[in-house]
C-alpha atoms as a PDB file:
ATOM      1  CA  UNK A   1      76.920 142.735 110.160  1.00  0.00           C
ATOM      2  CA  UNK A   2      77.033 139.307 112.654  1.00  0.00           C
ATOM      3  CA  UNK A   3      74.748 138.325 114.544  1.00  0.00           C
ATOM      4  CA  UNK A   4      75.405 138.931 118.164  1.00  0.00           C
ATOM      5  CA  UNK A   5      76.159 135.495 120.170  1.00  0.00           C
ATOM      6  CA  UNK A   6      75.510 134.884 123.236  1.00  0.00           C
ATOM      7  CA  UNK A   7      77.052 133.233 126.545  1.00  0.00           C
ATOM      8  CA  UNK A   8      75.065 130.130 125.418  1.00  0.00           C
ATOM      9  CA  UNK A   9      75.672 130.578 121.568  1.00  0.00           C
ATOM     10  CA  UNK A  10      79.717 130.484 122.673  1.00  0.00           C
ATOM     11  CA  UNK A  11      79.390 127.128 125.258  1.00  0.00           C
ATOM     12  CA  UNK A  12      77.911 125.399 122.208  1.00  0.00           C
ATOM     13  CA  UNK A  13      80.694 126.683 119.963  1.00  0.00           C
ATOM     14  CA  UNK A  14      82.863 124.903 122.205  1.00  0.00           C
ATOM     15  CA  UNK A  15      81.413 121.468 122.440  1.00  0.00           C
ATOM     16  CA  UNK A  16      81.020 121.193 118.850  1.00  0.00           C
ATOM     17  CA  UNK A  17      85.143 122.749 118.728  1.00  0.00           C
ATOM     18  CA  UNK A  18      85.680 119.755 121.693  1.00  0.00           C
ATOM     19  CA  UNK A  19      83.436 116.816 120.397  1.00  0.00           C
ATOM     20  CA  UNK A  20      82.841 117.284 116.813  1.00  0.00           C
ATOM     21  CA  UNK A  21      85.214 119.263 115.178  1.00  0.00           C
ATOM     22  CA  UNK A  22      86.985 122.568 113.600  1.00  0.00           C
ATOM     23  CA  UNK A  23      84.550 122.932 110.427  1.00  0.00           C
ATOM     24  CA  UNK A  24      81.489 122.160 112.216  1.00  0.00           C
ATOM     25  CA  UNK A  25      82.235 125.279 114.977  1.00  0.00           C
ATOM     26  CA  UNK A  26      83.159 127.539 111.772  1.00  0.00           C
ATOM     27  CA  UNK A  27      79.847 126.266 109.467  1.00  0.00           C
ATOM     28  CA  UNK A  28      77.928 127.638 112.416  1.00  0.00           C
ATOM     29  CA  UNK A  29      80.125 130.890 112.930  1.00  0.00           C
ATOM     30  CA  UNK A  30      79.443 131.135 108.969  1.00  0.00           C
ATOM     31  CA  UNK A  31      75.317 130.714 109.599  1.00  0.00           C
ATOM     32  CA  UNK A  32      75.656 133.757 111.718  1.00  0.00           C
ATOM     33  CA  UNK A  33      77.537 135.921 109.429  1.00  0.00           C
ATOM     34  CA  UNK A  34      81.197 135.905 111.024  1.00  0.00           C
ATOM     35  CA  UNK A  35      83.577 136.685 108.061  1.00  0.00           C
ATOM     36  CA  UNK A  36      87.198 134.950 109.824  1.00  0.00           C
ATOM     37  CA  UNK A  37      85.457 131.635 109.376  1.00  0.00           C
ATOM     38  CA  UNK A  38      85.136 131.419 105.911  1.00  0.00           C
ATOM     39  CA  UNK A  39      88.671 132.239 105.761  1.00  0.00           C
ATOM     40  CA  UNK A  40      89.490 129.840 107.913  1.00  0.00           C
ATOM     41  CA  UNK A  41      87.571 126.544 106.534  1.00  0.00           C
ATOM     42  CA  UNK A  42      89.048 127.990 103.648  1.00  0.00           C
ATOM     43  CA  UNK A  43      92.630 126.969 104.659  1.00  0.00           C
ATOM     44  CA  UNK A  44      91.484 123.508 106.321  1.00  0.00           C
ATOM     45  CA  UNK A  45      89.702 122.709 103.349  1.00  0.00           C
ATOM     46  CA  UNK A  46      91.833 124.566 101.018  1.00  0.00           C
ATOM     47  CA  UNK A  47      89.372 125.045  98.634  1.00  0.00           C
ATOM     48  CA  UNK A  48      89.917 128.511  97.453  1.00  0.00           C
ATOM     49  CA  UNK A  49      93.183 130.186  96.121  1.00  0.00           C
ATOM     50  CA  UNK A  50      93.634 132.284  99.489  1.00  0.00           C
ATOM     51  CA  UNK A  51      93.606 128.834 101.598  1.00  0.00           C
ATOM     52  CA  UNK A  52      95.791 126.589  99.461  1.00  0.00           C
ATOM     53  CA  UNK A  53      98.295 129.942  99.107  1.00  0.00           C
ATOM     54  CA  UNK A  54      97.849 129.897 103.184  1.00  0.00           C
ATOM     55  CA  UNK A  55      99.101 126.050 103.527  1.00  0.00           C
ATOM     56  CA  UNK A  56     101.653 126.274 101.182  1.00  0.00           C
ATOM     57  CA  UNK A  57     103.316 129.486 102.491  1.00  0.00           C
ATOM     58  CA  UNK A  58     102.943 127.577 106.133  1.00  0.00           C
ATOM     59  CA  UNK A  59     104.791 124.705 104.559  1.00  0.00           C
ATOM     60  CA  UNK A  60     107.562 126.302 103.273  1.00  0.00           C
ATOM     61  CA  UNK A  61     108.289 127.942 106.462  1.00  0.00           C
ATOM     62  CA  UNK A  62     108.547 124.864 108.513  1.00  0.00           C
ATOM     63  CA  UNK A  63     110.858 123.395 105.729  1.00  0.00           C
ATOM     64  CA  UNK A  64     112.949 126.594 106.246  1.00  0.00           C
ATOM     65  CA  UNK A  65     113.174 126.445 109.899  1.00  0.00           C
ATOM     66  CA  UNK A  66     113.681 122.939 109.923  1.00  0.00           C
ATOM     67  CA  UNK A  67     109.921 122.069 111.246  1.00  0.00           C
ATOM     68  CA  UNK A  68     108.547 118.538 109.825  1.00  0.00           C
ATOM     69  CA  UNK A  69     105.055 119.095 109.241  1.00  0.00           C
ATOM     70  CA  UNK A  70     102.481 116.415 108.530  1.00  0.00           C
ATOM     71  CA  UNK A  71      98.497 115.888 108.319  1.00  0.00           C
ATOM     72  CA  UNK A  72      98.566 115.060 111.849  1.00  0.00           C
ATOM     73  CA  UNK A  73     100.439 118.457 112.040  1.00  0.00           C
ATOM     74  CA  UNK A  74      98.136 120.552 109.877  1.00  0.00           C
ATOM     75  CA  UNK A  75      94.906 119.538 112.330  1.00  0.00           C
ATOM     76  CA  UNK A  76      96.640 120.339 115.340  1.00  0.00           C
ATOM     77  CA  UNK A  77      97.743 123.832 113.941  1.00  0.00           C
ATOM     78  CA  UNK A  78      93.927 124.146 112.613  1.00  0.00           C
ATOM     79  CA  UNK A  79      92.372 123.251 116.302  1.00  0.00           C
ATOM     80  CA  UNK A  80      94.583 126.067 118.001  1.00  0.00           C
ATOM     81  CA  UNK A  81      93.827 128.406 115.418  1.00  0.00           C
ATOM     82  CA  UNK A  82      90.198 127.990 116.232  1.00  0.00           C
ATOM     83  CA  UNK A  83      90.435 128.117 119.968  1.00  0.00           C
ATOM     84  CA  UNK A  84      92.699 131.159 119.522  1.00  0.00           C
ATOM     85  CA  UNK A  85      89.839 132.238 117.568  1.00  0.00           C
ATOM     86  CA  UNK A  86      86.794 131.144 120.138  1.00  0.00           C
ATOM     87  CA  UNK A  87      88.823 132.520 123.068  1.00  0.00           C
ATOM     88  CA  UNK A  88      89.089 136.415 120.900  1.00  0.00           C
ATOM     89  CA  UNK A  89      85.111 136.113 120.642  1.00  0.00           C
ATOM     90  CA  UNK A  90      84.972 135.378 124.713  1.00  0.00           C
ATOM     91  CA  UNK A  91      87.162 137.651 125.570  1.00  0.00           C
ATOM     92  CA  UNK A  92      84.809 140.012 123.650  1.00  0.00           C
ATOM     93  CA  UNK A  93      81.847 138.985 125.654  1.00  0.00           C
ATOM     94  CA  UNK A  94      83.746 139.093 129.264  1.00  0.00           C
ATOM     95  CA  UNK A  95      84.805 142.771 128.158  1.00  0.00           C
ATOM     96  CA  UNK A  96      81.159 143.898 127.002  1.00  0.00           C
ATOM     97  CA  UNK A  97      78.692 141.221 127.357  1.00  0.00           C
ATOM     98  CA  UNK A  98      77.825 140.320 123.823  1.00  0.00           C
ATOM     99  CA  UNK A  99      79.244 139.383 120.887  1.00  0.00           C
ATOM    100  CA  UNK A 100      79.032 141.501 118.495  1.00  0.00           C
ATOM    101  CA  UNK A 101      81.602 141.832 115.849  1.00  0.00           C
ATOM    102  CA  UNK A 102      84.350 140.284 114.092  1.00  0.00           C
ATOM    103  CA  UNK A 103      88.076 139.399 115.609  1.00  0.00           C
ATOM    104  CA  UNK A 104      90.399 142.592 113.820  1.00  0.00           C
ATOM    105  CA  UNK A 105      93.865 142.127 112.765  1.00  0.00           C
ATOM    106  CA  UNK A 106      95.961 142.702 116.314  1.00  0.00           C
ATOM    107  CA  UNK A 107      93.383 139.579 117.590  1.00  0.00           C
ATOM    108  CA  UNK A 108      93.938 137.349 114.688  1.00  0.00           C
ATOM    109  CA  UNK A 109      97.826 138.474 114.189  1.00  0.00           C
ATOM    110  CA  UNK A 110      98.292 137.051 118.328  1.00  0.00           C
ATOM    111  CA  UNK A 111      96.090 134.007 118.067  1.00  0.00           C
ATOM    112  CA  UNK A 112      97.937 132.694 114.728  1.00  0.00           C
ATOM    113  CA  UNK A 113     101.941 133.314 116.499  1.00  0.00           C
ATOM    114  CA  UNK A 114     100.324 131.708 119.279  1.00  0.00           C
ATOM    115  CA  UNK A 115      98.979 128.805 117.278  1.00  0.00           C
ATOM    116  CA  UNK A 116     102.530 128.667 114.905  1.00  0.00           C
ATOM    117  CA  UNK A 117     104.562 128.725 118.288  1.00  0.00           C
ATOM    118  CA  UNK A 118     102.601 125.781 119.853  1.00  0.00           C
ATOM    119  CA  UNK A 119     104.114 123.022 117.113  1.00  0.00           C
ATOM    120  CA  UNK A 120     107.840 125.292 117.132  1.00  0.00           C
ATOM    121  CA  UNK A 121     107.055 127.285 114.370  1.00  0.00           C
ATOM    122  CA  UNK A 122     107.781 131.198 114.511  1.00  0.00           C
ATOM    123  CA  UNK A 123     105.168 133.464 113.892  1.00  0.00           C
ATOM    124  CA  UNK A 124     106.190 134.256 110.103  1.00  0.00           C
ATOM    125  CA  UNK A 125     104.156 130.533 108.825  1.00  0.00           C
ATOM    126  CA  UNK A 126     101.468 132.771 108.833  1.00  0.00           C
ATOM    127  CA  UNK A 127     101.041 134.506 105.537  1.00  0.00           C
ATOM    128  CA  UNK A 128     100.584 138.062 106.889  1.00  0.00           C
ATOM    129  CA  UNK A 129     102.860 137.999 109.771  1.00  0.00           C
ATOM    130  CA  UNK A 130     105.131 139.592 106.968  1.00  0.00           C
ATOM    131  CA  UNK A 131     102.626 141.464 105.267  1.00  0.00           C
ATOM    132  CA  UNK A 132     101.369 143.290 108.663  1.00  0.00           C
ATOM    133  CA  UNK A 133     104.989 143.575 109.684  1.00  0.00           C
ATOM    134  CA  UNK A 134     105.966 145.683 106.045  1.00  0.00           C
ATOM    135  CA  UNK A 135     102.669 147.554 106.486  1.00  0.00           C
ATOM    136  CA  UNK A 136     104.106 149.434 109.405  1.00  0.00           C
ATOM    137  CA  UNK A 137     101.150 151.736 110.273  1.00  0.00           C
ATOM    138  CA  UNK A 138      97.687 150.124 112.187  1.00  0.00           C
ATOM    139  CA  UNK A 139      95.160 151.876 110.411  1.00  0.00           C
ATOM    140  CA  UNK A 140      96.210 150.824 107.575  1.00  0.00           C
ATOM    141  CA  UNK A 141      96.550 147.013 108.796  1.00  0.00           C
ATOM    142  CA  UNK A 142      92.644 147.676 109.906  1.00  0.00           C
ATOM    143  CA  UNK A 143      91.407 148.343 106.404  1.00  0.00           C
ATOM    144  CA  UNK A 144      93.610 145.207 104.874  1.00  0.00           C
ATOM    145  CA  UNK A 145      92.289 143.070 107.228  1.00  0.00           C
ATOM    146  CA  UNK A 146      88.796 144.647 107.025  1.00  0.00           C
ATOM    147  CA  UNK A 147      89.546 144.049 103.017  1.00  0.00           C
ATOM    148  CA  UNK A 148      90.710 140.355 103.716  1.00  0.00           C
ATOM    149  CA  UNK A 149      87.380 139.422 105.611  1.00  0.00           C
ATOM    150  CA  UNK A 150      85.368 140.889 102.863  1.00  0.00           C
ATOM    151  CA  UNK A 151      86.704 138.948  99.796  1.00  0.00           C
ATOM    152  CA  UNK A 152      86.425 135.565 101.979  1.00  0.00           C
ATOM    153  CA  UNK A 153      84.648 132.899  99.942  1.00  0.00           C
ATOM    154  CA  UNK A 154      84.384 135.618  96.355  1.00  0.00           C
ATOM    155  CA  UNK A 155      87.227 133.898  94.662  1.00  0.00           C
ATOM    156  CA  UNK A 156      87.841 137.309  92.138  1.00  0.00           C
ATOM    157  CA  UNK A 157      87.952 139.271  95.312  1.00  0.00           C
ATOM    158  CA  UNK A 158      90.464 136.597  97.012  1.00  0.00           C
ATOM    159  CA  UNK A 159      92.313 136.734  93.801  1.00  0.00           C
ATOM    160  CA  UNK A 160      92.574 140.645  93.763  1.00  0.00           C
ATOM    161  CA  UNK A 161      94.180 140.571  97.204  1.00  0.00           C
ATOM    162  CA  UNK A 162      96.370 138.211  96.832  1.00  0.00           C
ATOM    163  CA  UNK A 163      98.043 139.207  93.838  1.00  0.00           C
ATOM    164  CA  UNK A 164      97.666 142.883  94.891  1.00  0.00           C
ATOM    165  CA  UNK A 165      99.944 142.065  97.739  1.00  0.00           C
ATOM    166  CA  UNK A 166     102.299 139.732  96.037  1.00  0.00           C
ATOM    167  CA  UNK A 167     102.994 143.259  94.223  1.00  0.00           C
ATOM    168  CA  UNK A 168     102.562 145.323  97.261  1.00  0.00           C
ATOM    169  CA  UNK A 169     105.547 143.031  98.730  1.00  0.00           C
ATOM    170  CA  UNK A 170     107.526 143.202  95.387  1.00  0.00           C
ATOM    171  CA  UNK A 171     107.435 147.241  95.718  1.00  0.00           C
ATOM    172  CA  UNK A 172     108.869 146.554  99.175  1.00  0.00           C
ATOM    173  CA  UNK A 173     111.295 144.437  98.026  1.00  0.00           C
ATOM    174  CA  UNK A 174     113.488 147.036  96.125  1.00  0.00           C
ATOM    175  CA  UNK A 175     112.228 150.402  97.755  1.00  0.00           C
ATOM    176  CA  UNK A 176     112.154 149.844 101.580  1.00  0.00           C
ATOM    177  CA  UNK A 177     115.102 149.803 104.036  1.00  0.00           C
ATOM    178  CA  UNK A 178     117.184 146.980 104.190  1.00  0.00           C
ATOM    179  CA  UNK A 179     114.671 145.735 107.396  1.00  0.00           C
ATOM    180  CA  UNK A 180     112.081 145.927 105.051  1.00  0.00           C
ATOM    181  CA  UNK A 181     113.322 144.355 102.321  1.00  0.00           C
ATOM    182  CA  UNK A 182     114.545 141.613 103.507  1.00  0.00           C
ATOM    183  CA  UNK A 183     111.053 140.712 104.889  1.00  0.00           C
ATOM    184  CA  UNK A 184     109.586 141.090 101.780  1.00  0.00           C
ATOM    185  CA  UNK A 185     111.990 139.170  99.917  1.00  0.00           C
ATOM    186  CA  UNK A 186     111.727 136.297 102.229  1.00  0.00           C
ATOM    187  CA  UNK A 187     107.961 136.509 102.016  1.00  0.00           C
ATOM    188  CA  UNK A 188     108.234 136.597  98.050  1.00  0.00           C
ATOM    189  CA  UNK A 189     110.309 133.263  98.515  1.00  0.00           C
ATOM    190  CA  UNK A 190     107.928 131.345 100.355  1.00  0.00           C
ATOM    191  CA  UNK A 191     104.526 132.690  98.543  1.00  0.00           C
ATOM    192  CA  UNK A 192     103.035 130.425  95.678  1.00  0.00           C
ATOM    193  CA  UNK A 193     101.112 132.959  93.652  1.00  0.00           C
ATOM    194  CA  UNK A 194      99.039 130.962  91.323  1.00  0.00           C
ATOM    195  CA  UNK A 195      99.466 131.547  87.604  1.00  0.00           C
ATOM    196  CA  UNK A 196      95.725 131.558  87.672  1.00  0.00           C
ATOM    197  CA  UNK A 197      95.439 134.238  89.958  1.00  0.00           C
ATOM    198  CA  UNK A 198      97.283 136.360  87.885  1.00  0.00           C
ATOM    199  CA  UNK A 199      94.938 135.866  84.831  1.00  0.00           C
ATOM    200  CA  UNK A 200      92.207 136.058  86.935  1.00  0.00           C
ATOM    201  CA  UNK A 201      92.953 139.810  87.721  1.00  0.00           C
ATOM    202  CA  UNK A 202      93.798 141.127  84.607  1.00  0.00           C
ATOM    203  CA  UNK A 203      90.490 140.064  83.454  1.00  0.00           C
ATOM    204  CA  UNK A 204      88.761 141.560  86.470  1.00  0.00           C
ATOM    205  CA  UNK A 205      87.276 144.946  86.648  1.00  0.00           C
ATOM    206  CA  UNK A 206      84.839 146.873  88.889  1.00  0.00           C
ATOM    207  CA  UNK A 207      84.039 148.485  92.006  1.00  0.00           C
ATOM    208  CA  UNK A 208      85.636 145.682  93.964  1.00  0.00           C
ATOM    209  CA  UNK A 209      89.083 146.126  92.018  1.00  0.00           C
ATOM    210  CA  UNK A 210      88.918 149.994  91.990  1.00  0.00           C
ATOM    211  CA  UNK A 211      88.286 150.214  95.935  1.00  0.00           C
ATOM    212  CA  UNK A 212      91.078 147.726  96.309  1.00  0.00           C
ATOM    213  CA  UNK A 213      93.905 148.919  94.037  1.00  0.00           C
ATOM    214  CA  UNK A 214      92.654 152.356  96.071  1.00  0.00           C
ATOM    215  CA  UNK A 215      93.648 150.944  98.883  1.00  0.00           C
ATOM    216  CA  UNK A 216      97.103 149.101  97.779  1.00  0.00           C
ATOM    217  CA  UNK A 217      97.855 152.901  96.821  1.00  0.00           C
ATOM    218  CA  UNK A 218      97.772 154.414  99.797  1.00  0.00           C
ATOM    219  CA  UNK A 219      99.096 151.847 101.465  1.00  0.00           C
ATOM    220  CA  UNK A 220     102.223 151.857  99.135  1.00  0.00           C
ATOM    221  CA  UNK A 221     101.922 155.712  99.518  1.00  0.00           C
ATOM    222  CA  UNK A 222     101.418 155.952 103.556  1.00  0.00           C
ATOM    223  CA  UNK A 223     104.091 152.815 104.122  1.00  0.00           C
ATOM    224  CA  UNK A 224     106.817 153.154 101.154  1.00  0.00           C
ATOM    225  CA  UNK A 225     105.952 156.464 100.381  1.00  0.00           C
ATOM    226  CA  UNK A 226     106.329 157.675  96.505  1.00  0.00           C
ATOM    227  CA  UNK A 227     108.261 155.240  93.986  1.00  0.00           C
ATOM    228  CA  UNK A 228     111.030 157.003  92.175  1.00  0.00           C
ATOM    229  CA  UNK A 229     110.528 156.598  88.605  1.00  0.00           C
ATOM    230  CA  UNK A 230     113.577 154.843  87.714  1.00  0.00           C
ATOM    231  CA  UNK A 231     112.167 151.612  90.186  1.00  0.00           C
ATOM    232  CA  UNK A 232     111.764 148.147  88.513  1.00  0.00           C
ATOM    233  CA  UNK A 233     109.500 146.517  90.466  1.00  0.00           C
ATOM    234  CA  UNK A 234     110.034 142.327  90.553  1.00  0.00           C
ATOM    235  CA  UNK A 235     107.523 140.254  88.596  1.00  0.00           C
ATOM    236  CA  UNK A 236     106.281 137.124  90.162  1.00  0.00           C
ATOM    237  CA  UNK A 237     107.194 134.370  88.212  1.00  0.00           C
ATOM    238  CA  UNK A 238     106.811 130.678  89.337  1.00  0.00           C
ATOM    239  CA  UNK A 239     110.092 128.297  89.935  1.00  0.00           C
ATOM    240  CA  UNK A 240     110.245 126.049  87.267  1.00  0.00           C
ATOM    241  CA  UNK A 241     109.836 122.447  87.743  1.00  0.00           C
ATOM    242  CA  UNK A 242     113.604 120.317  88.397  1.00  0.00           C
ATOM    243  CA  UNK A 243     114.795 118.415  85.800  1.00  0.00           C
ATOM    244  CA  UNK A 244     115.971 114.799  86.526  1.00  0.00           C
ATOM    245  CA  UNK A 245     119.764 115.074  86.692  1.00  0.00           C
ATOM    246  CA  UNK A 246     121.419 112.412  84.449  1.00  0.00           C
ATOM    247  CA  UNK A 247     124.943 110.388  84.386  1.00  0.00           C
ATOM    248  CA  UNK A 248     126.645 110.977  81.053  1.00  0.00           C
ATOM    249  CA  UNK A 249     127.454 107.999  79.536  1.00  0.00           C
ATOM    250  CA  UNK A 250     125.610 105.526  81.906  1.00  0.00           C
ATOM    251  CA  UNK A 251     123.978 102.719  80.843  1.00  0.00           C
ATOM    252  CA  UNK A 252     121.386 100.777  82.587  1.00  0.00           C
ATOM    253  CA  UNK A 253     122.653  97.506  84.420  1.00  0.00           C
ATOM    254  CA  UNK A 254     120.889  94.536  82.576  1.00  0.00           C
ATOM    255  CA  UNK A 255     117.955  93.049  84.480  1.00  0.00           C
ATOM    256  CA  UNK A 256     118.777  89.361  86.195  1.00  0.00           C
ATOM    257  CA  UNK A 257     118.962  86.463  84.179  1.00  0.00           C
ATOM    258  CA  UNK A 258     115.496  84.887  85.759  1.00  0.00           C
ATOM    259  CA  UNK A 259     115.734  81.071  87.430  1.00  0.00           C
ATOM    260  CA  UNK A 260     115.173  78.112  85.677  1.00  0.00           C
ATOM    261  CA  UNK A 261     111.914  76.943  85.425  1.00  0.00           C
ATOM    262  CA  UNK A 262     111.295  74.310  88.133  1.00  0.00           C
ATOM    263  CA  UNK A 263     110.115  70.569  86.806  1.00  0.00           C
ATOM    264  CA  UNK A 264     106.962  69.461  87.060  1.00  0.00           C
ATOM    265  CA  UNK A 265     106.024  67.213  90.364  1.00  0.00           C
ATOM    266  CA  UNK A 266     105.741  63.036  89.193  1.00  0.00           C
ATOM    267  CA  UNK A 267     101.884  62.471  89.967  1.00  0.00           C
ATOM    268  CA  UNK A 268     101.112  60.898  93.135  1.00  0.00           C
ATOM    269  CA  UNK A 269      99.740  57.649  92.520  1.00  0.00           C
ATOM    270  CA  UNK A 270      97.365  56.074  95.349  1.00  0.00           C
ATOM    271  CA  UNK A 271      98.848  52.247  96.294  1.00  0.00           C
ATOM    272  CA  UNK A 272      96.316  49.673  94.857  1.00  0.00           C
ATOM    273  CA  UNK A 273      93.788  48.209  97.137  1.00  0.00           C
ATOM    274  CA  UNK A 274      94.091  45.073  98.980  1.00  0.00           C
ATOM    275  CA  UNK A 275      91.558  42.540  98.659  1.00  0.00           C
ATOM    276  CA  UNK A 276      90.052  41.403 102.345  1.00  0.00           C
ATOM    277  CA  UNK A 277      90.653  38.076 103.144  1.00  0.00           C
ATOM    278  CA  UNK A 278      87.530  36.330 102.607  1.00  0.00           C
ATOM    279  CA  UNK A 279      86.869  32.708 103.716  1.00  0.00           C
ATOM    280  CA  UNK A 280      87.461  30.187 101.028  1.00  0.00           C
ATOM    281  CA  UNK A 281      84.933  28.822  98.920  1.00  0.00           C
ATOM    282  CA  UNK A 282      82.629  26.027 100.065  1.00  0.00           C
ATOM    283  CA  UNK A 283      82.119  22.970  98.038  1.00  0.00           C
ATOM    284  CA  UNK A 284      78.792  21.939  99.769  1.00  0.00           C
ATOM    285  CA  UNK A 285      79.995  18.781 100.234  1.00  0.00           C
ATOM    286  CA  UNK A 286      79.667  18.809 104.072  1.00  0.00           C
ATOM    287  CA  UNK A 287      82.620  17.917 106.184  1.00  0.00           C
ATOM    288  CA  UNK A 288      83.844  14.239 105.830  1.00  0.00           C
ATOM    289  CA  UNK A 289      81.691  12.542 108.385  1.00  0.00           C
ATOM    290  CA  UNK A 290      78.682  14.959 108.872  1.00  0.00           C
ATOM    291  CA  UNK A 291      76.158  13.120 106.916  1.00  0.00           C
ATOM    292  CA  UNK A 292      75.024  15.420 105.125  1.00  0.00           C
ATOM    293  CA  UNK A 293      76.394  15.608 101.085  1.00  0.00           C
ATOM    294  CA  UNK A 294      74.430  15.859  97.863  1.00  0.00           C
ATOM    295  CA  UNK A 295      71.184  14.139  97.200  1.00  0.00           C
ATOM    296  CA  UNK A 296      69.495  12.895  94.474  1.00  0.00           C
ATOM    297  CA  UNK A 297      67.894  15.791  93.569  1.00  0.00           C
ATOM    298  CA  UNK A 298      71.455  17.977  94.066  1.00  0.00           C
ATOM    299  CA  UNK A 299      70.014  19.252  97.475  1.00  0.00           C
ATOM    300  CA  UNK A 300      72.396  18.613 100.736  1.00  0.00           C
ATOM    301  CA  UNK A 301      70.860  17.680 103.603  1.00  0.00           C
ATOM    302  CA  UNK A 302      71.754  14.711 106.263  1.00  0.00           C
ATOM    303  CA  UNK A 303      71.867  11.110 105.025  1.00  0.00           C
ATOM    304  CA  UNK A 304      71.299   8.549 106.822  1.00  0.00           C
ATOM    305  CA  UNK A 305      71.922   5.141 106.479  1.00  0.00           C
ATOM    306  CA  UNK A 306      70.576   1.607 108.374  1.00  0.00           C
ATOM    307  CA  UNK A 307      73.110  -0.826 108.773  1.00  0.00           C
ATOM    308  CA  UNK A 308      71.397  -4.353 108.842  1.00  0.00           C
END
């Protein structure tokens, strides 16, 4: 069972939805033993089988309706989906003043169209808008919700479900009214059952597999009612992966003859450097006239002469 939360417990779920972000409100919501957000950080991480089948069933929607859908995209889908999911829990509080259980399936099933119709996208991105829409009884919706909050974060559990209802949706396929079966066809279109998943079940056994192929049964039973013998019931089997298409008989255009190498550049060569212009030479001789010239002893100096 959840905690209960509090007036105060939900104003700090919504600063840390406001200021900090989706998986910080849901790691808290986690703490406190609320199943929906494991699910959830499941699909924004996509880290379990459940989330990554949740994103790519989204995906394939908005490429059928026509809906470009980015990263950008993803996080604003992910913030409405939690303040669809904070506004259930206050609405719970207004109604009784605590807190004091989980969102169930008619809360989360009008918070996710909500949250799909915000970006243009119809309700049916969601992976059990079909799902709840084939399973035609509320009850019953109840306990495969209840079922789907239980297995969050067990990845056998997750892997139970999910390929439980990828058959649950292949039975509908081929044994419901035309209504129905187109639903479940176009659900079985858009759904990327791992391979895994499949090999994860048939080596799973237990109390958690008995209780939910129990369930699948009567829900096949209540919903579908009995399948006539003769049925064939569609196996899941992944779309291969495209082939390059080829041109017979083409051959590749040659690649471009590449440009000439270019020449080396000539050196650059630095002029020569000019001599300064220097005063010439002096003889020591003294200018004609000076009295002064060489002595005896080779030293200049003045000479002087008497004249008688």
């Amino acid at each position: 069972m959840p905690q209960n939360l509090t007036k105060q417990d939900l104003q700090t779920l919504d600063i840390l939805l406001t200021y900090d972000s989706v998986s910080t409100m849901y790691a808290v919501l986690q703490q406190k033993g609320y199943r929906y957000a494991v699910l959830a950080e499941n699909v924004v991480s996509q880290s379990s089988a459940s989330g990554a089948a949740a994103v790519g069933f989204l995906k394939a929607t908005a490429e059928h309706e026509g809906v470009a859908v980015s990263s950008d995209t993803l996080n604003f889908i992910y913030t409405k989906m939690a303040r669809g999911y904070l506004d259930a829990l206050n609405a719970q509080f207004n109604s009784q003043g605590v807190v004091n259980r989980d969102i169930n399936h008619r809360e989360a099933w009008d918070f996710h169209s909500k949250a799909f119709g915000a970006y243009g996208l119809s309700a049916d991105a969601w992976t059990l808008n079909s799902v709840f829409t084939v399973v035609a009884n509320d009850v019953m919706r109840e306990r495969y919700w209840s079922e789907i909050l239980a297995s969050a974060g067990d990845p056998i559990a997750e892997a139970v479900i999910l390929v439980k209802t990828e058959n649950l949706m292949a039975t509908a396929s081929v044994i419901g009214n035309s209504q129905i079966k187109a639903i479940a066809q176009g659900w079985r279109a858009r759904v990327d059952t791992p391979t895994m998943t499949a090999a994860v079940l048939n080596g799973t056994a237990g109390m958690v597999a008995d209780r939910l192929s129990g369930l699948f049964r009567d829900i096949s039973n209540t919903v579908l009612g009995p399948i006539p013998p003769e049925t064939v019931i569609p196996v899941w089997v992944p779309a291969p992966t495209p082939t390059p298409s080829s041109t017979p008989n083409s051959t590749a255009a040659p690649s471009p003859i590449p440009p000439p190498p270019r020449p080396p550049a000539p050196p650059v060569r630095k002029p020569p450097k000019r001599r300064p212009n220097l005063p010439p030479p002096t003889t020591h001789q003294g200018h004609p006239g000076s009295g002064y010239g060489p002595t005896v002893w080779g030293n200049t100096g003045p000479r002087f002469r008497l004249d008688p």
